[in-house]
C-alpha atoms as a PDB file:
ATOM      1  CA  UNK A   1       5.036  -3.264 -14.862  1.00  0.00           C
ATOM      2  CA  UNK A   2       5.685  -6.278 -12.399  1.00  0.00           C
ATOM      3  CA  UNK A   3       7.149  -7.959 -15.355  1.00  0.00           C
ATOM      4  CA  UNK A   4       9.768  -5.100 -16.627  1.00  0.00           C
ATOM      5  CA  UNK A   5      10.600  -4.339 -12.939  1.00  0.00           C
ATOM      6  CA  UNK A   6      11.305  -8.319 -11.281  1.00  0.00           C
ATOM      7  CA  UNK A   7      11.162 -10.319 -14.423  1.00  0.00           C
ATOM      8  CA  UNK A   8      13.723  -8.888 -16.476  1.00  0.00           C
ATOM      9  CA  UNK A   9      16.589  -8.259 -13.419  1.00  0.00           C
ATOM     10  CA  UNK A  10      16.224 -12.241 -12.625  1.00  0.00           C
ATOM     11  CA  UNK A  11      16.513 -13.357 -16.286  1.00  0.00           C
ATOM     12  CA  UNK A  12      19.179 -11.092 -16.563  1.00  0.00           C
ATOM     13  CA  UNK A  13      20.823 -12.854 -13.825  1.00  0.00           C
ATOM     14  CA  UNK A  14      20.139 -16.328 -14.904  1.00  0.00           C
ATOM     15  CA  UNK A  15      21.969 -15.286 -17.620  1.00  0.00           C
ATOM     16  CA  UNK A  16      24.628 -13.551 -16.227  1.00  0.00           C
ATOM     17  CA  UNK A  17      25.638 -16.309 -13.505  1.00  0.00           C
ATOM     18  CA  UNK A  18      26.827 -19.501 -15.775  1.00  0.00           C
ATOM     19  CA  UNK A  19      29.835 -17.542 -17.218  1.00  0.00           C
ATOM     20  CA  UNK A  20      30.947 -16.408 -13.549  1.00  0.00           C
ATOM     21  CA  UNK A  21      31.948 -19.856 -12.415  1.00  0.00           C
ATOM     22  CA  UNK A  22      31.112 -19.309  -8.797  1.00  0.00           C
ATOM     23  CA  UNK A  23      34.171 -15.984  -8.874  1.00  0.00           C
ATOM     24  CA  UNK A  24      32.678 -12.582  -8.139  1.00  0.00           C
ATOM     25  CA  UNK A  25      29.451 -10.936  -7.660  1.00  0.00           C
ATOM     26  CA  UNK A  26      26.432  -9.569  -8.856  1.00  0.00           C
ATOM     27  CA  UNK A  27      25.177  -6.534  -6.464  1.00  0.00           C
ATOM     28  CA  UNK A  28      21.309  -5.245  -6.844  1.00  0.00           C
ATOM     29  CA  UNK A  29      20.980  -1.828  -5.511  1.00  0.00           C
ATOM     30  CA  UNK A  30      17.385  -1.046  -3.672  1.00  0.00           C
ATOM     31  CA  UNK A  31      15.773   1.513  -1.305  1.00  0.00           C
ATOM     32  CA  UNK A  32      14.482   1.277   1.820  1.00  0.00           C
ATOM     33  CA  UNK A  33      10.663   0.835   0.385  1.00  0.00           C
ATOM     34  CA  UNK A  34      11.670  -3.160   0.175  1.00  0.00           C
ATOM     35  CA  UNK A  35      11.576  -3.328   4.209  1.00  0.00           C
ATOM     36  CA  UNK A  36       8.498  -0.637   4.369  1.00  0.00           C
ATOM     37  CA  UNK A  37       5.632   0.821   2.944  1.00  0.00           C
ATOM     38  CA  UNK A  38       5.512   3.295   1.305  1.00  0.00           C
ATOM     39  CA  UNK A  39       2.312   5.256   1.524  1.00  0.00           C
ATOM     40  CA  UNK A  40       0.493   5.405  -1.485  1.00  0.00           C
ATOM     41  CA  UNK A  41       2.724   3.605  -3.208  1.00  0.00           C
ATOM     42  CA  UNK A  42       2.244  -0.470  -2.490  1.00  0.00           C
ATOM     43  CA  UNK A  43       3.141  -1.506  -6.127  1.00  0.00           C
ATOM     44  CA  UNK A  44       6.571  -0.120  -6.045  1.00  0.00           C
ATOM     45  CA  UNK A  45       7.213  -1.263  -2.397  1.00  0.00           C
ATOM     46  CA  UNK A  46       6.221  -4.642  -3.713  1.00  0.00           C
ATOM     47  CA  UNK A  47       8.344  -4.525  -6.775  1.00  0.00           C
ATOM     48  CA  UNK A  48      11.483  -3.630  -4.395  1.00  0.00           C
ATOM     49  CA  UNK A  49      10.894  -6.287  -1.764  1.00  0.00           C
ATOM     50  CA  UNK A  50      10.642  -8.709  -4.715  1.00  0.00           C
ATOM     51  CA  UNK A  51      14.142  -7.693  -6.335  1.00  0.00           C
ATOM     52  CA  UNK A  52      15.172  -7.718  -3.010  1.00  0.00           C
ATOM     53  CA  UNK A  53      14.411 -11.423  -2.421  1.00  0.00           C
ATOM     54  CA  UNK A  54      16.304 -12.147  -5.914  1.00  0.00           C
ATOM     55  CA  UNK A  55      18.580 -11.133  -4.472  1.00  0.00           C
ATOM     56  CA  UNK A  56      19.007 -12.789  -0.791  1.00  0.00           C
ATOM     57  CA  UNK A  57      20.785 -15.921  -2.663  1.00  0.00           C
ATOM     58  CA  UNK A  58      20.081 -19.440  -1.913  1.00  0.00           C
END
Protein backbone atom coordinates (compact mmCIF):
# COMPACT_ATOMS: atom_id res chain seq x y z
CA UNK A 1 0.00 0.00 0.00
CA UNK A 2 2.99 2.34 1.09
CA UNK A 3 4.37 1.60 -2.26
CA UNK A 4 1.16 2.50 -4.62
CA UNK A 5 0.42 5.50 -2.32
CA UNK A 6 4.33 7.42 -1.97
CA UNK A 7 6.23 5.38 -4.45
CA UNK A 8 4.42 5.83 -7.50
CA UNK A 9 3.53 9.94 -7.02
CA UNK A 10 7.55 10.49 -6.62
CA UNK A 11 8.50 8.36 -9.67
CA UNK A 12 5.90 10.00 -11.37
CA UNK A 13 7.53 13.17 -10.59
CA UNK A 14 11.03 12.20 -11.33
CA UNK A 15 9.67 11.69 -14.45
CA UNK A 16 7.66 14.47 -14.95
CA UNK A 17 10.35 17.23 -13.88
CA UNK A 18 13.29 16.85 -16.70
CA UNK A 19 10.92 17.99 -19.53
CA UNK A 20 9.77 21.17 -17.39
CA UNK A 21 13.10 22.92 -17.57
CA UNK A 22 12.78 24.65 -14.26
CA UNK A 23 9.09 26.63 -15.95
CA UNK A 24 5.93 25.76 -14.06
CA UNK A 25 4.73 23.54 -11.41
CA UNK A 26 3.72 20.40 -10.18
CA UNK A 27 0.95 20.82 -7.24
CA UNK A 28 0.15 17.59 -4.85
CA UNK A 29 -3.15 17.98 -3.27
CA UNK A 30 -3.41 16.45 0.54
CA UNK A 31 -5.66 16.63 3.65
CA UNK A 32 -5.16 17.75 6.81
CA UNK A 33 -4.28 13.99 8.18
CA UNK A 34 -0.46 14.90 6.93
CA UNK A 35 -0.15 17.51 9.99
CA UNK A 36 -2.42 15.12 12.42
CA UNK A 37 -3.54 11.93 13.39
CA UNK A 38 -6.04 10.57 12.51
CA UNK A 39 -7.56 8.19 14.98
CA UNK A 40 -7.58 4.83 13.93
CA UNK A 41 -6.13 5.48 10.98
CA UNK A 42 -2.01 5.90 11.39
CA UNK A 43 -1.22 4.24 7.97
CA UNK A 44 -3.02 6.75 5.94
CA UNK A 45 -1.85 9.73 8.13
CA UNK A 46 1.58 8.37 7.42
CA UNK A 47 1.09 7.92 3.75
CA UNK A 48 -0.12 11.77 3.58
CA UNK A 49 2.68 13.27 5.65
CA UNK A 50 5.01 11.30 3.34
CA UNK A 51 3.51 12.76 -0.05
CA UNK A 52 3.51 15.74 1.76
CA UNK A 53 7.30 15.83 2.30
CA UNK A 54 7.66 14.99 -1.64
CA UNK A 55 6.41 17.56 -1.93
CA UNK A 56 8.12 20.44 0.36
CA UNK A 57 10.94 20.76 -2.54
CA UNK A 58 14.54 20.99 -1.90
Amino acid sequence: MFAVNVGAPYFIIQLALPPMDDVGRIINIGSGAARTAVPGEPVYSMMNRARQRISAGR
